[in-house]
Protein backbone atom coordinates (compact mmCIF):
# COMPACT_ATOMS: atom_id res chain seq x y z
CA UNK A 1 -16.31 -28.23 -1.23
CA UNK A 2 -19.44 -29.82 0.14
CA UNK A 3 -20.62 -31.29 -2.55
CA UNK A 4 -17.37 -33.04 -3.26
CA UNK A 5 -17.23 -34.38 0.03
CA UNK A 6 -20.66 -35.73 -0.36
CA UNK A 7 -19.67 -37.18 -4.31
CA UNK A 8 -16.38 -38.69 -2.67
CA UNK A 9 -18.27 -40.17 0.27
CA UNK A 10 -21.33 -41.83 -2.18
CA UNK A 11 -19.12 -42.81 -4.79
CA UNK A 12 -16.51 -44.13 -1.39
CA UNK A 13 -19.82 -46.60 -0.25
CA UNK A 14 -20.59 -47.53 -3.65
CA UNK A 15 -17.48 -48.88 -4.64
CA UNK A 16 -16.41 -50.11 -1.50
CA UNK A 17 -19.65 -51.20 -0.58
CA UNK A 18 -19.54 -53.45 -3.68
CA UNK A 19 -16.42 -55.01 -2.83
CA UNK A 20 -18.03 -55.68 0.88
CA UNK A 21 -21.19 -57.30 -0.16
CA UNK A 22 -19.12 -59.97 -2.91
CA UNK A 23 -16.72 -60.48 0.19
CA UNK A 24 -19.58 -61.20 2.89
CA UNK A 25 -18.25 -58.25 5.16
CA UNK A 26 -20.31 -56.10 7.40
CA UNK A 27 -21.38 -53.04 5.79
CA UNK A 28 -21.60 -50.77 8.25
CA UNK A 29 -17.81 -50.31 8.64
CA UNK A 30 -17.71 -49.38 5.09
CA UNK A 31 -20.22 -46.60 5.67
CA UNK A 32 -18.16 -45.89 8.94
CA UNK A 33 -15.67 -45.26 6.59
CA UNK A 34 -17.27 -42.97 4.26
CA UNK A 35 -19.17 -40.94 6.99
CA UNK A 36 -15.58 -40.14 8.43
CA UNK A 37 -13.80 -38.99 5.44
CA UNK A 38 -17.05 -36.62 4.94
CA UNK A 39 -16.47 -34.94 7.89
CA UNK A 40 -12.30 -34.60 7.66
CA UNK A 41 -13.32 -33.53 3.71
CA UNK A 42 -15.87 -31.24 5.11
CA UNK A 43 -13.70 -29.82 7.93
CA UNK A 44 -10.49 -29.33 5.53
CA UNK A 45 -12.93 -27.86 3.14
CA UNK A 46 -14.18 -25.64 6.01
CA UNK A 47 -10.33 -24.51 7.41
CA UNK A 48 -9.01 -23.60 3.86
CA UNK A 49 -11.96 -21.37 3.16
CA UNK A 50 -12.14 -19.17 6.64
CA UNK A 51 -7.84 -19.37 5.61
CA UNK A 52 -8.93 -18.04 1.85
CA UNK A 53 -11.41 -15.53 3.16
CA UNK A 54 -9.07 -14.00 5.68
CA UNK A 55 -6.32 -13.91 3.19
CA UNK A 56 -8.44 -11.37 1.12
CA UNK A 57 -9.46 -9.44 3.99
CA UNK A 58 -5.74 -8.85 4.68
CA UNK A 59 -4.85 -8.12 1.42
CA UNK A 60 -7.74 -5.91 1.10
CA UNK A 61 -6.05 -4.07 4.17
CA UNK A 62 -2.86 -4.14 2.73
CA UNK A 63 -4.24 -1.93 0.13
CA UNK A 64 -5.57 0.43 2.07
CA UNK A 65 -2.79 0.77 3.58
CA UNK A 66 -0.10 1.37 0.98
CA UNK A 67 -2.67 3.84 -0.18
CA UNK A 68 -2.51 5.82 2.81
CA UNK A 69 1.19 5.32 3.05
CA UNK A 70 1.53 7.03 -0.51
CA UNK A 71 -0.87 9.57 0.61
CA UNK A 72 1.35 10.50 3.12
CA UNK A 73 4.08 10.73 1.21
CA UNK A 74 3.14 12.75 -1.60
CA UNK A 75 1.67 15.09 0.79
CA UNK A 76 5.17 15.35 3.25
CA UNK A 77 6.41 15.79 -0.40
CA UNK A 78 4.42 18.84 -0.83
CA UNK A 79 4.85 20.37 2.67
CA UNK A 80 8.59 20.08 2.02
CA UNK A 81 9.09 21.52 -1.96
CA UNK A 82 6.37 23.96 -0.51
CA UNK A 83 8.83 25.16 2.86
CA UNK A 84 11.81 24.89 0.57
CA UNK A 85 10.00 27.31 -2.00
CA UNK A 86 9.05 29.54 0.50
CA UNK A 87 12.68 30.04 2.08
CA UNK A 88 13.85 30.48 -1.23
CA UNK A 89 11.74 33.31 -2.06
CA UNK A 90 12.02 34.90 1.70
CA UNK A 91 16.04 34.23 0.89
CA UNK A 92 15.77 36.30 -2.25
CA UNK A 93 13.12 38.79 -1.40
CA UNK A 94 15.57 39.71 1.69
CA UNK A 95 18.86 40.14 -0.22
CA UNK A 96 16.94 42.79 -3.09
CA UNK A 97 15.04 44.22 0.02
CA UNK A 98 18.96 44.85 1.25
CA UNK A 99 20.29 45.93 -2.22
CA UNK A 100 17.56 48.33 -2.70
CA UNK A 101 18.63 49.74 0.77
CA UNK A 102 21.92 50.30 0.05
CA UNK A 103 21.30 52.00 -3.44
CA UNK A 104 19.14 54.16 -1.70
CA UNK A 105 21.55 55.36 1.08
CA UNK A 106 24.15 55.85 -1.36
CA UNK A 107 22.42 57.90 -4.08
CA UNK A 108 22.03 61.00 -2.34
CA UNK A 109 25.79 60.75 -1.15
CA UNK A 110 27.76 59.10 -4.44
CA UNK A 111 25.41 58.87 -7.13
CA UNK A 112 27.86 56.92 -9.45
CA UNK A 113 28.33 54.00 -6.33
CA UNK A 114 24.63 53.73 -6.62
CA UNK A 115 24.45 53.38 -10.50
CA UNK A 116 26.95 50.69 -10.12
CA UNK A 117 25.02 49.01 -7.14
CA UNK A 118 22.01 49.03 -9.77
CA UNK A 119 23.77 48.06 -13.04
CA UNK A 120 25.91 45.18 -11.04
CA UNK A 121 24.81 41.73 -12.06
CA UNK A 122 24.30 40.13 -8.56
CA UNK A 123 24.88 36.63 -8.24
CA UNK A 124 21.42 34.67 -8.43
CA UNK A 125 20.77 31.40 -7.22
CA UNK A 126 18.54 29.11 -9.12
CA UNK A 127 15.74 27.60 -6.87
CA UNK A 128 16.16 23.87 -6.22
């Protein structure tokens, strides 16, 4: 960016400065000229890259962010399907612990009740 401000501003009193010599005018307001179009070319040049550099510092931000954000997610993912298993297994662990309790009780008294209480296909649930 500086050195097209600088090519702008000699090539600016060059041609210019032509054109003021064949028409007898004071050269000095020519390189007036120039000098202040350096500096806005400079300063623009200066704005737009501390702009572009703090661009990619946010986006490099932004990135680390969504990254943490997934993170986070996958691992609230985990915790749940992980709770969710465990109830599950407590659920069904519970209801044989229960079955097995009743066959128990009932074998020494009716035998044939606690045949049927093993042979009977209890309902299952699938895990989700």
């Amino acid at each position: 960016m500086v050195l097209f401000s600088a090519g702008v501003a000699v090539a600016e009193v060059i041609l210019i400065g032509a054109v003021f010599y064949v028409n007898q005018l004071p050269v000095w307001q020519n390189a007036l000229s120039a000098v202040g179009q350096g500096i806005i070319f400079v300063l623009i040049g200066y704005i737009l890259t501390r702009m572009m550099d703090a661009q990619r510092i946010q986006r490099r931000e932004l990135a680390a962010h969504a990254a943490m954000v997934e993170q986070l997610t996958i691992s609230r993912e985990r915790n749940r399907m992980a709770r969710e298993l465990h109830d599950t297994l407590a659920h069904s662990l519970s209801a044989v612990s229960v079955q097995l309790e009743a066959v128990d009780s009932a074998l020494d008294t009716a035998p044939d009740t606690a045949r049927l209480l093993l042979t009977k296909d209890w309902p299952r649930r699938d895990p989700v």
